[in-house]
PDB file of N, CA and C in Angstrom:
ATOM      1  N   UNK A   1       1.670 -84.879  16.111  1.00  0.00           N
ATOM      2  CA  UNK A   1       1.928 -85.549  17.347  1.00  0.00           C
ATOM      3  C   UNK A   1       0.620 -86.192  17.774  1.00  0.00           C
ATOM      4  N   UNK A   2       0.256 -87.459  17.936  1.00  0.00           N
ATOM      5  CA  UNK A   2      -0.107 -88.237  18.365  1.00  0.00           C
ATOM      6  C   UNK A   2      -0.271 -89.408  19.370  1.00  0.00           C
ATOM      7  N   UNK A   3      -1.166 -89.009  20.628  1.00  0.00           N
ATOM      8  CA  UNK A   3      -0.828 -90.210  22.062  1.00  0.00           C
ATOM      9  C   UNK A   3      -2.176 -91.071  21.708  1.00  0.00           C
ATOM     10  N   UNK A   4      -2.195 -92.460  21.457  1.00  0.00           N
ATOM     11  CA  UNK A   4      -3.292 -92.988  21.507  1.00  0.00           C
ATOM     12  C   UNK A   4      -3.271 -94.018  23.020  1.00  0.00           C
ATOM     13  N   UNK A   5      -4.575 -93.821  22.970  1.00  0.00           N
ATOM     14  CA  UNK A   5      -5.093 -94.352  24.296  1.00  0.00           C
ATOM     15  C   UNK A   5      -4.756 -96.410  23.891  1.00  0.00           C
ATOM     16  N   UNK A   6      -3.822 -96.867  25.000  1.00  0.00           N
ATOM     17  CA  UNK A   6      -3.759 -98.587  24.176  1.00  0.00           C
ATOM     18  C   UNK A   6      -4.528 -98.894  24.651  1.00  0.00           C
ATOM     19  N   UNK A   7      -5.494 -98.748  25.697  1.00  0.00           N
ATOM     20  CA  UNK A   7      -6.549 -99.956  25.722  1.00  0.00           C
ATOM     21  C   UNK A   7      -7.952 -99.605  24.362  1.00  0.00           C
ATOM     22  N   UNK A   8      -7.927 -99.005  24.045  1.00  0.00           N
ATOM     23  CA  UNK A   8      -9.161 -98.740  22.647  1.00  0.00           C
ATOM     24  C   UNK A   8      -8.463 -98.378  21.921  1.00  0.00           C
ATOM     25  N   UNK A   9      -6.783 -98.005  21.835  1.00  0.00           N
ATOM     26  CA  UNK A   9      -6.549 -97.751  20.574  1.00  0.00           C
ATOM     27  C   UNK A   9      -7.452 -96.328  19.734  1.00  0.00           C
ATOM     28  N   UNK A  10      -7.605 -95.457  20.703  1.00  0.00           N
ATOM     29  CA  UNK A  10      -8.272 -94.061  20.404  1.00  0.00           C
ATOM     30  C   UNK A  10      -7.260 -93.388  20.325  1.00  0.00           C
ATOM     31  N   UNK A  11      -7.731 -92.374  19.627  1.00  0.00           N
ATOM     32  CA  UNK A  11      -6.970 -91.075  19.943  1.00  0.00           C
ATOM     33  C   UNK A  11      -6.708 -89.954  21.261  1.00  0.00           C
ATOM     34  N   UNK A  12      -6.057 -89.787  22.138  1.00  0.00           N
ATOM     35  CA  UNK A  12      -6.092 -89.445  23.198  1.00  0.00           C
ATOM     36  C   UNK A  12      -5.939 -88.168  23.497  1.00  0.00           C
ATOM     37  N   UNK A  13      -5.048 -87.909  22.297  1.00  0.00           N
ATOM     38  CA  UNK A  13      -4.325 -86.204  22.498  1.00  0.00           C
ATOM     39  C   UNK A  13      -3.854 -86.315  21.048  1.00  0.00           C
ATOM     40  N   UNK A  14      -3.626 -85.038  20.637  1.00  0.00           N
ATOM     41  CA  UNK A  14      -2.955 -84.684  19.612  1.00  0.00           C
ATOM     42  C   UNK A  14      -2.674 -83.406  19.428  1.00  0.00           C
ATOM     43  N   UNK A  15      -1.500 -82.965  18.602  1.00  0.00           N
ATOM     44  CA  UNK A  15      -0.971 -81.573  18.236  1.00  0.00           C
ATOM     45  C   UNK A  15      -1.025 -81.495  17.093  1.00  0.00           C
ATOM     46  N   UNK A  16      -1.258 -80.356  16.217  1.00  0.00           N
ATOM     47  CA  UNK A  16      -0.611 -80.228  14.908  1.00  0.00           C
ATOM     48  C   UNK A  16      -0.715 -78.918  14.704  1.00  0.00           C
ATOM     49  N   UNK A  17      -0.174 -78.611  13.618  1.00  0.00           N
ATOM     50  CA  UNK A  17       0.459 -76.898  13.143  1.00  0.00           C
ATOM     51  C   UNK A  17      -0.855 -76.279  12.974  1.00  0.00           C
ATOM     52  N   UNK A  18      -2.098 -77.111  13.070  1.00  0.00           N
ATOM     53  CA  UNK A  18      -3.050 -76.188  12.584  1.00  0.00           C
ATOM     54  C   UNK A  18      -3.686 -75.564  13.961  1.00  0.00           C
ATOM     55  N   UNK A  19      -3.111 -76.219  15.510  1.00  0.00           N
ATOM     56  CA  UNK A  19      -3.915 -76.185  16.542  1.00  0.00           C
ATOM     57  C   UNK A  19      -3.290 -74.969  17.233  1.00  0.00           C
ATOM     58  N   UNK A  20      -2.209 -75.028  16.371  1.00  0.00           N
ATOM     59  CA  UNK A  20      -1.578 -73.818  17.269  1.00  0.00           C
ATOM     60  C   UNK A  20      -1.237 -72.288  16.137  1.00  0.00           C
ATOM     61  N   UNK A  21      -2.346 -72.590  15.048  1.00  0.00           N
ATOM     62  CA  UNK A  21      -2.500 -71.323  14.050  1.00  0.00           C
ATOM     63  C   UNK A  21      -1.324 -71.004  12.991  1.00  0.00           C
ATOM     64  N   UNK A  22      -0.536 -72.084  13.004  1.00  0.00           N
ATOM     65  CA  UNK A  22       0.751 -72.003  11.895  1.00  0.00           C
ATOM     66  C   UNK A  22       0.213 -72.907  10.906  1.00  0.00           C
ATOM     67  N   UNK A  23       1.245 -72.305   9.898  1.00  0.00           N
ATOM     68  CA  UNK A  23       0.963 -73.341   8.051  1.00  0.00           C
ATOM     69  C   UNK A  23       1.253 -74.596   8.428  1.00  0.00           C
ATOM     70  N   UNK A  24       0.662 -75.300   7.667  1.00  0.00           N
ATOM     71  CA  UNK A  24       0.679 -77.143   7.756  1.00  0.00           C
ATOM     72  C   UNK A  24       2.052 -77.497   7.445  1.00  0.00           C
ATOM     73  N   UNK A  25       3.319 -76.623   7.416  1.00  0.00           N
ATOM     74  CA  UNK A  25       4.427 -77.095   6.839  1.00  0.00           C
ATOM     75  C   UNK A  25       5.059 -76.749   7.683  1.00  0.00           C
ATOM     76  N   UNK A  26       4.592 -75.874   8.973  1.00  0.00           N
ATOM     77  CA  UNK A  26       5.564 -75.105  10.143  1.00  0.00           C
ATOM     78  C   UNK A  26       5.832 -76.584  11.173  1.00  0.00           C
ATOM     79  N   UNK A  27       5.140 -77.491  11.381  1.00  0.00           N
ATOM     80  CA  UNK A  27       5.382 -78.478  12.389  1.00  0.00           C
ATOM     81  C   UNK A  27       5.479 -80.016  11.373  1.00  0.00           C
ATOM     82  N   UNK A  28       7.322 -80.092  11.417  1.00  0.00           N
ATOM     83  CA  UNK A  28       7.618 -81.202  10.634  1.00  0.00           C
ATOM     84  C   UNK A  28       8.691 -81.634  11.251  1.00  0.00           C
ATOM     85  N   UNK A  29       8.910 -82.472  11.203  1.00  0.00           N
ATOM     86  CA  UNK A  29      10.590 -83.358  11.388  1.00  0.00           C
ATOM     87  C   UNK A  29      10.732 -84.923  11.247  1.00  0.00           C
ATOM     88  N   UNK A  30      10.893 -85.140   9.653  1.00  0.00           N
ATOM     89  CA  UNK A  30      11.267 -86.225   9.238  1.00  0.00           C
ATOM     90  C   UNK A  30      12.247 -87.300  10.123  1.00  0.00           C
ATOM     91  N   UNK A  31      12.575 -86.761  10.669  1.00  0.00           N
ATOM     92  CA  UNK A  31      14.032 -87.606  11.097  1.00  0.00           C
ATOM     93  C   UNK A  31      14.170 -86.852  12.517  1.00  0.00           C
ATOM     94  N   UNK A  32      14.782 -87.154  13.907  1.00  0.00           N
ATOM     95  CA  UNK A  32      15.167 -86.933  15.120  1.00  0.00           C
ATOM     96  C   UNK A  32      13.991 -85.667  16.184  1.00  0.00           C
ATOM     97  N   UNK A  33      12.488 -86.603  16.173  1.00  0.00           N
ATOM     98  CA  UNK A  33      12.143 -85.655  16.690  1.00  0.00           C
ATOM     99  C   UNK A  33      11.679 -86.628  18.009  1.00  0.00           C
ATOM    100  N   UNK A  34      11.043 -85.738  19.155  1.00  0.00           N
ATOM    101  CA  UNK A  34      10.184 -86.965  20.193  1.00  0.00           C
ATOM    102  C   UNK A  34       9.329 -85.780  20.762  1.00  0.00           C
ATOM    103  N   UNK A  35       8.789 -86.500  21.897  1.00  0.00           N
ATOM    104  CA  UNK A  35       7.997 -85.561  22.706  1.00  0.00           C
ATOM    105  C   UNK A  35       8.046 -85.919  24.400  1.00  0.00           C
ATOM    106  N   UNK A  36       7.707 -85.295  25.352  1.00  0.00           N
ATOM    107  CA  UNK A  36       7.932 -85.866  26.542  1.00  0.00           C
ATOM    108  C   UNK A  36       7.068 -85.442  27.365  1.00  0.00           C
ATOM    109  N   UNK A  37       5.599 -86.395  27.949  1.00  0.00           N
ATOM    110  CA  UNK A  37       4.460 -85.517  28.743  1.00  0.00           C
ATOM    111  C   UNK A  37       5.067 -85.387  29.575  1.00  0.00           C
ATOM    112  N   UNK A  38       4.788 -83.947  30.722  1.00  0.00           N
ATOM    113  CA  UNK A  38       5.505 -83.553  31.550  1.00  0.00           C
ATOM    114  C   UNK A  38       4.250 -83.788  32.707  1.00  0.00           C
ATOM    115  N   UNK A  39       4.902 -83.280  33.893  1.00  0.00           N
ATOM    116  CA  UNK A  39       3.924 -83.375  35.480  1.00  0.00           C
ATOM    117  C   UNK A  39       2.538 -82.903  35.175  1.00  0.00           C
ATOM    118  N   UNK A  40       2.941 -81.845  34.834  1.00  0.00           N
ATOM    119  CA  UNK A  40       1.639 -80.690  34.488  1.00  0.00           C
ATOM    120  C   UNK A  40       0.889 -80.751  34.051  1.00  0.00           C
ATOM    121  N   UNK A  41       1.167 -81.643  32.815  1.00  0.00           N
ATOM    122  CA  UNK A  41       0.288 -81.819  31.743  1.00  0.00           C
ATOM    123  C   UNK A  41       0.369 -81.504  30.240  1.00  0.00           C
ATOM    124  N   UNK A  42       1.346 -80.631  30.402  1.00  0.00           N
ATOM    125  CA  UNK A  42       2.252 -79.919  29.261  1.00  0.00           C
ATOM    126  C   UNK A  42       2.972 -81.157  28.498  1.00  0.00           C
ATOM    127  N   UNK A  43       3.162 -81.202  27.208  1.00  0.00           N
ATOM    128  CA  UNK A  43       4.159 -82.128  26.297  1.00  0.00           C
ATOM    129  C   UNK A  43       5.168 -81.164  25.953  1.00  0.00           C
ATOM    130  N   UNK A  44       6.207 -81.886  26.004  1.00  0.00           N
ATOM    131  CA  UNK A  44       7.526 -81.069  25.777  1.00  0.00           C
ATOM    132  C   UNK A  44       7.543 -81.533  24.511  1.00  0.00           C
ATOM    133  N   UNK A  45       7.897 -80.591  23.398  1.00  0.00           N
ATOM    134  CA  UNK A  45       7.788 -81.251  21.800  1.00  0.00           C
ATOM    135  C   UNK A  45       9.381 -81.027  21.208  1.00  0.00           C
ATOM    136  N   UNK A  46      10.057 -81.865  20.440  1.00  0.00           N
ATOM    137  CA  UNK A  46      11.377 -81.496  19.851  1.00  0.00           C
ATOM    138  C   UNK A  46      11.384 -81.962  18.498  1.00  0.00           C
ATOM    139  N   UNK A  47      11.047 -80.536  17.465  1.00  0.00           N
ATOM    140  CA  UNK A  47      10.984 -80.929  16.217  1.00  0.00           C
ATOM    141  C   UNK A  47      12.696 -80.594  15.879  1.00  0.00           C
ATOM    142  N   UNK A  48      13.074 -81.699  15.841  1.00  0.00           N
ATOM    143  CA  UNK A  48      14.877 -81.791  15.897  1.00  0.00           C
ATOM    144  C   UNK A  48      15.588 -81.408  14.169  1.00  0.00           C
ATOM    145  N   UNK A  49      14.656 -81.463  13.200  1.00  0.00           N
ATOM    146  CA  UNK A  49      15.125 -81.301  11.871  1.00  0.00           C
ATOM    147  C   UNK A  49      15.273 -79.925  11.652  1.00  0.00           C
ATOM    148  N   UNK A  50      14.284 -79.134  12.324  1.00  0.00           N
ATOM    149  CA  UNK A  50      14.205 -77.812  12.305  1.00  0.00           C
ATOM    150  C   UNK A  50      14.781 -77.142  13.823  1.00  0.00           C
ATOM    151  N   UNK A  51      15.748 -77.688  14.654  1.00  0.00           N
ATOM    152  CA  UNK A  51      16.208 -76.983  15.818  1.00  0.00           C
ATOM    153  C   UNK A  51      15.060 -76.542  16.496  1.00  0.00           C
ATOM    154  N   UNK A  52      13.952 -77.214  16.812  1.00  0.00           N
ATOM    155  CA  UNK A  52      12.949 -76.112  17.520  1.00  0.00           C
ATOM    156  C   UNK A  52      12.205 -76.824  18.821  1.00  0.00           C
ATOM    157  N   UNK A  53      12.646 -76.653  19.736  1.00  0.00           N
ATOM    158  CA  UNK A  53      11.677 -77.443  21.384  1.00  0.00           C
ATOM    159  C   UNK A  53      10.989 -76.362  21.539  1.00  0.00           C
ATOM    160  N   UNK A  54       9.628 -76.511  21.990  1.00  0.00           N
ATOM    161  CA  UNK A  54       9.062 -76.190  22.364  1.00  0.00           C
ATOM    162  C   UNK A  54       7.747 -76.670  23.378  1.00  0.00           C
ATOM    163  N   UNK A  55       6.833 -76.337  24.273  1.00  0.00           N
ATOM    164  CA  UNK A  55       5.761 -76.930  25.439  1.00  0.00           C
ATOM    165  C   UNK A  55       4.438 -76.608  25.012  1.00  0.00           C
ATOM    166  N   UNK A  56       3.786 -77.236  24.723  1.00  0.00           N
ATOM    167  CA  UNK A  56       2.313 -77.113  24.713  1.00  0.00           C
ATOM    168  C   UNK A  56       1.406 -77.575  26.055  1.00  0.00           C
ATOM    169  N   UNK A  57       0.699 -76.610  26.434  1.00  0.00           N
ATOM    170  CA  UNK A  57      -0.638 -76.960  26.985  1.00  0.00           C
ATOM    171  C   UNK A  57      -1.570 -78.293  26.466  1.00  0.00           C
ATOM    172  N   UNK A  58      -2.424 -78.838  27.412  1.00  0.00           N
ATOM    173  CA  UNK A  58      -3.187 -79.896  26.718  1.00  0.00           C
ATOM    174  C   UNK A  58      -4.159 -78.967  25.512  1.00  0.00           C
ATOM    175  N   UNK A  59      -4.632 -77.998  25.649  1.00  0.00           N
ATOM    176  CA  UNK A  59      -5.566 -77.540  24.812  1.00  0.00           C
ATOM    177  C   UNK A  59      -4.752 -76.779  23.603  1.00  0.00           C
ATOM    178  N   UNK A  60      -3.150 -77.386  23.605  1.00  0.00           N
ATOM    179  CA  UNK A  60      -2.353 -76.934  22.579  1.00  0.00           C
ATOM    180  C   UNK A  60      -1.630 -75.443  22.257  1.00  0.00           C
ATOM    181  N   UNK A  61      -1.835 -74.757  23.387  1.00  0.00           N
ATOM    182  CA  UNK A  61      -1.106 -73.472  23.606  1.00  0.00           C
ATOM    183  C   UNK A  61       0.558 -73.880  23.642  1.00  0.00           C
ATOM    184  N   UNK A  62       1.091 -72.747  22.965  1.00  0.00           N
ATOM    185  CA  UNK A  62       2.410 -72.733  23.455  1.00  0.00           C
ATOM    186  C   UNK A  62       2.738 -71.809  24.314  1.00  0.00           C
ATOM    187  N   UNK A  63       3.510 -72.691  25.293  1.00  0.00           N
ATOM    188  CA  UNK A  63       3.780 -71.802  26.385  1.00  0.00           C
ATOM    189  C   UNK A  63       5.208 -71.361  26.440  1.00  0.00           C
ATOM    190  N   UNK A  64       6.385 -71.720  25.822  1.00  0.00           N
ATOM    191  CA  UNK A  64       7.507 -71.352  25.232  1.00  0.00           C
ATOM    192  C   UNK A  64       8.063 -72.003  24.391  1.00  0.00           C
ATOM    193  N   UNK A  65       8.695 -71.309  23.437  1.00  0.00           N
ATOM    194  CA  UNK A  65       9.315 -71.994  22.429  1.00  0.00           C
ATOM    195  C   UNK A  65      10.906 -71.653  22.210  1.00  0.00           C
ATOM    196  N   UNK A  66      12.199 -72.452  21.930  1.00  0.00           N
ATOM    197  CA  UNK A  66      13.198 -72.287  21.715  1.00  0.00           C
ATOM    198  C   UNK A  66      13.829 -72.479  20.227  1.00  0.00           C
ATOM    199  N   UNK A  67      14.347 -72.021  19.171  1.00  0.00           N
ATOM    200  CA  UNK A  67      14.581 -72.101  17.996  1.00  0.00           C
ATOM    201  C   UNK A  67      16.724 -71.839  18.095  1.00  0.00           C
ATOM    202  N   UNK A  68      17.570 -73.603  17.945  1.00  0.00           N
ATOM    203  CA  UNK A  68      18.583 -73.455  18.015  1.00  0.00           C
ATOM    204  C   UNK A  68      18.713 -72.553  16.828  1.00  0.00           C
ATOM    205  N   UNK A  69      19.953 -71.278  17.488  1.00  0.00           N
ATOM    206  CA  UNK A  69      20.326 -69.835  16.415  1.00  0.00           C
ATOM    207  C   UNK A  69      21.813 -70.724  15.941  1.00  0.00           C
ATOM    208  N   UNK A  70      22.109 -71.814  16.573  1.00  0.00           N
ATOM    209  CA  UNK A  70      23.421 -72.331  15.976  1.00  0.00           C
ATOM    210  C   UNK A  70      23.658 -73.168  14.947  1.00  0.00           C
ATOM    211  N   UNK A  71      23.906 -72.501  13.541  1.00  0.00           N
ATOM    212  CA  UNK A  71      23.491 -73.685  12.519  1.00  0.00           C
ATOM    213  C   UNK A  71      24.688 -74.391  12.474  1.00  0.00           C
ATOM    214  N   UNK A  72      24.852 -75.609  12.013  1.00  0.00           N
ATOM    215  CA  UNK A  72      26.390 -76.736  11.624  1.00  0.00           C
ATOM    216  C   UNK A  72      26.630 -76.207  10.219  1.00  0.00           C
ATOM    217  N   UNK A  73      27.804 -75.758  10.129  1.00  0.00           N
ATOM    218  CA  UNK A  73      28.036 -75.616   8.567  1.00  0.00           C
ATOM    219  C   UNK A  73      28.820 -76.866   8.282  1.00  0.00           C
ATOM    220  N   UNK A  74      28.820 -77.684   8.684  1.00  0.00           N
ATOM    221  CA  UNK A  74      29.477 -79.262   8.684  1.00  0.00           C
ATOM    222  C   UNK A  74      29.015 -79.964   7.100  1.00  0.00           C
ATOM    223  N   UNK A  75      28.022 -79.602   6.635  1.00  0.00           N
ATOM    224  CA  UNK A  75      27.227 -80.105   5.278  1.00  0.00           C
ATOM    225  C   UNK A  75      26.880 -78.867   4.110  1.00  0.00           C
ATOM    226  N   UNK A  76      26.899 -79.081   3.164  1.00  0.00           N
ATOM    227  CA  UNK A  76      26.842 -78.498   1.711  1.00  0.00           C
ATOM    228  C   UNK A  76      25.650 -77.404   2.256  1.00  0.00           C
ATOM    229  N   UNK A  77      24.622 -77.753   2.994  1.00  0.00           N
ATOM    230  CA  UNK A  77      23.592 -77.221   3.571  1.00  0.00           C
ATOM    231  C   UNK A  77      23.485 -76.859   5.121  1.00  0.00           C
ATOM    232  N   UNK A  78      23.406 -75.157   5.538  1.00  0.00           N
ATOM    233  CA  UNK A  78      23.382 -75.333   7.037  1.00  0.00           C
ATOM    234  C   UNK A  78      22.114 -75.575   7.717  1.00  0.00           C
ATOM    235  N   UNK A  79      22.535 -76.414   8.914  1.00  0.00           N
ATOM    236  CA  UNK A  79      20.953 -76.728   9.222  1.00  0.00           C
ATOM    237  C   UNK A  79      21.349 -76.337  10.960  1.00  0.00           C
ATOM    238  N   UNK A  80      20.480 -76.443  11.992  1.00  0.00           N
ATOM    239  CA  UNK A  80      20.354 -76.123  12.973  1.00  0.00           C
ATOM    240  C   UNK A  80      19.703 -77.365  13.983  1.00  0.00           C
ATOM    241  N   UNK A  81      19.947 -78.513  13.377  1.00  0.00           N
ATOM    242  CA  UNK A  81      19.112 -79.520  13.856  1.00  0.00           C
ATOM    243  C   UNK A  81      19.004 -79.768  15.986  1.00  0.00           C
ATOM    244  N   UNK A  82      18.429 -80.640  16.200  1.00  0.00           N
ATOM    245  CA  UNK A  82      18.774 -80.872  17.509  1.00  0.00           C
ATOM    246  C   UNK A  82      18.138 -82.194  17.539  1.00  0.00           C
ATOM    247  N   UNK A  83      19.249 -83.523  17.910  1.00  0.00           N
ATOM    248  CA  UNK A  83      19.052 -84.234  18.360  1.00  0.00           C
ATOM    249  C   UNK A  83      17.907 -85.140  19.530  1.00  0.00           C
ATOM    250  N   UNK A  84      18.079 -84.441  20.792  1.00  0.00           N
ATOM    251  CA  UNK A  84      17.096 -84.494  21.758  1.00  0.00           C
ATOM    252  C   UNK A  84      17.155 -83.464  22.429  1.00  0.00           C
ATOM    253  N   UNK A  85      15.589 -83.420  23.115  1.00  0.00           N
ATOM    254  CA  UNK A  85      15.108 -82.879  24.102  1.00  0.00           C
ATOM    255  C   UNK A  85      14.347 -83.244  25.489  1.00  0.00           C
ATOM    256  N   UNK A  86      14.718 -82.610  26.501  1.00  0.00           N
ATOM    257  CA  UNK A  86      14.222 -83.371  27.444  1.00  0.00           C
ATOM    258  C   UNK A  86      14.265 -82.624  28.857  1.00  0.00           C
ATOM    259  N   UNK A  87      13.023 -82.492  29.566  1.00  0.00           N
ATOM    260  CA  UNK A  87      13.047 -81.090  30.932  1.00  0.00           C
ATOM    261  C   UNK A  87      13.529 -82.012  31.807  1.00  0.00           C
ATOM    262  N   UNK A  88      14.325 -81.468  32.588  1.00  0.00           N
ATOM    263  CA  UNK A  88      14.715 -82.002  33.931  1.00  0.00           C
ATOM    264  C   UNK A  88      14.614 -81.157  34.990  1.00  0.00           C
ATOM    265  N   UNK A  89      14.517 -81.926  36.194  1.00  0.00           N
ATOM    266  CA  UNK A  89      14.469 -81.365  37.512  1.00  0.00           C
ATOM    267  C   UNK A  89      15.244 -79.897  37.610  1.00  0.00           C
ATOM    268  N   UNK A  90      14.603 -78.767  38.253  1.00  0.00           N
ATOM    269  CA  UNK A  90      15.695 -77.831  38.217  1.00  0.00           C
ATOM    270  C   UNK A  90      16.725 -78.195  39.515  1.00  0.00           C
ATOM    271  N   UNK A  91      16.552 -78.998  40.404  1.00  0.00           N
ATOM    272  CA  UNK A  91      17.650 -79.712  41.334  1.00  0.00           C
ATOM    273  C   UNK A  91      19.014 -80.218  40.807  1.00  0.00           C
ATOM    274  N   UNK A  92      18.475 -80.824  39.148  1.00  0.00           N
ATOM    275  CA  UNK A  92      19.638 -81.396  38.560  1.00  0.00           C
ATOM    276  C   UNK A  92      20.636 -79.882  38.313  1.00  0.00           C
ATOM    277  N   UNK A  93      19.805 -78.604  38.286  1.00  0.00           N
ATOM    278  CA  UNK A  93      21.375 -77.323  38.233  1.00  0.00           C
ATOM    279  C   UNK A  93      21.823 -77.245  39.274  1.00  0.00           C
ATOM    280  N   UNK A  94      21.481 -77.686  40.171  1.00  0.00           N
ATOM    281  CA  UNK A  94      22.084 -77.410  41.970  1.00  0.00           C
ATOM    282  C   UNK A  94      23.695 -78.000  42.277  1.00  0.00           C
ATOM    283  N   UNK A  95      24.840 -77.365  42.204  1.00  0.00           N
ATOM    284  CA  UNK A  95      25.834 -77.888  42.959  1.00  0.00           C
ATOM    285  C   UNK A  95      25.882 -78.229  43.950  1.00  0.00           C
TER     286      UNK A  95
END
């Protein structure tokens, strides 16, 4: 995960499996992942190939992580993927 700064085109922030003490193969998702900086400062991360959202701190802590337990047996292979992720207001649970 990568935010570069556009006016210099720097590097601004970044995540990777090594910042948060996992194998270089634990943080991947070829296909349906994003990220979403939050108020705080926290990035909401959704590695969607592997079912897994989770929040990092700027200094790359995780502060919770969710791993979908629901795999699709829809394909020859079960997978657990997740599409998107995304925090919302807790107002939006309010009836």
């Amino acid at each position: 995960m990568v935010e570069i700064d556009p006016v210099d085109m720097s590097i601004a922030w970044e995540y990777t499996a090594e910042d948060s003490n996992r194998p270089v193969w634990s943080f991947f998702s070829h296909y349906i992942s994003g990220a979403q900086r939050l108020s705080n400062g926290n990035t909401l991360i959704c590695e969607g190939s592997n079912g897994r959202i989770f929040e990092v701190t700027p200094s790359g802590e995780i502060v919770w992580e969710y791993v979908n337990p629901f795999p699709s047996m829809a394909g020859a292979v079960p997978n657990a993927t997740v599409f998107r992720a995304a925090k919302v207001a807790e107002s939006w649970l309010e009836r």
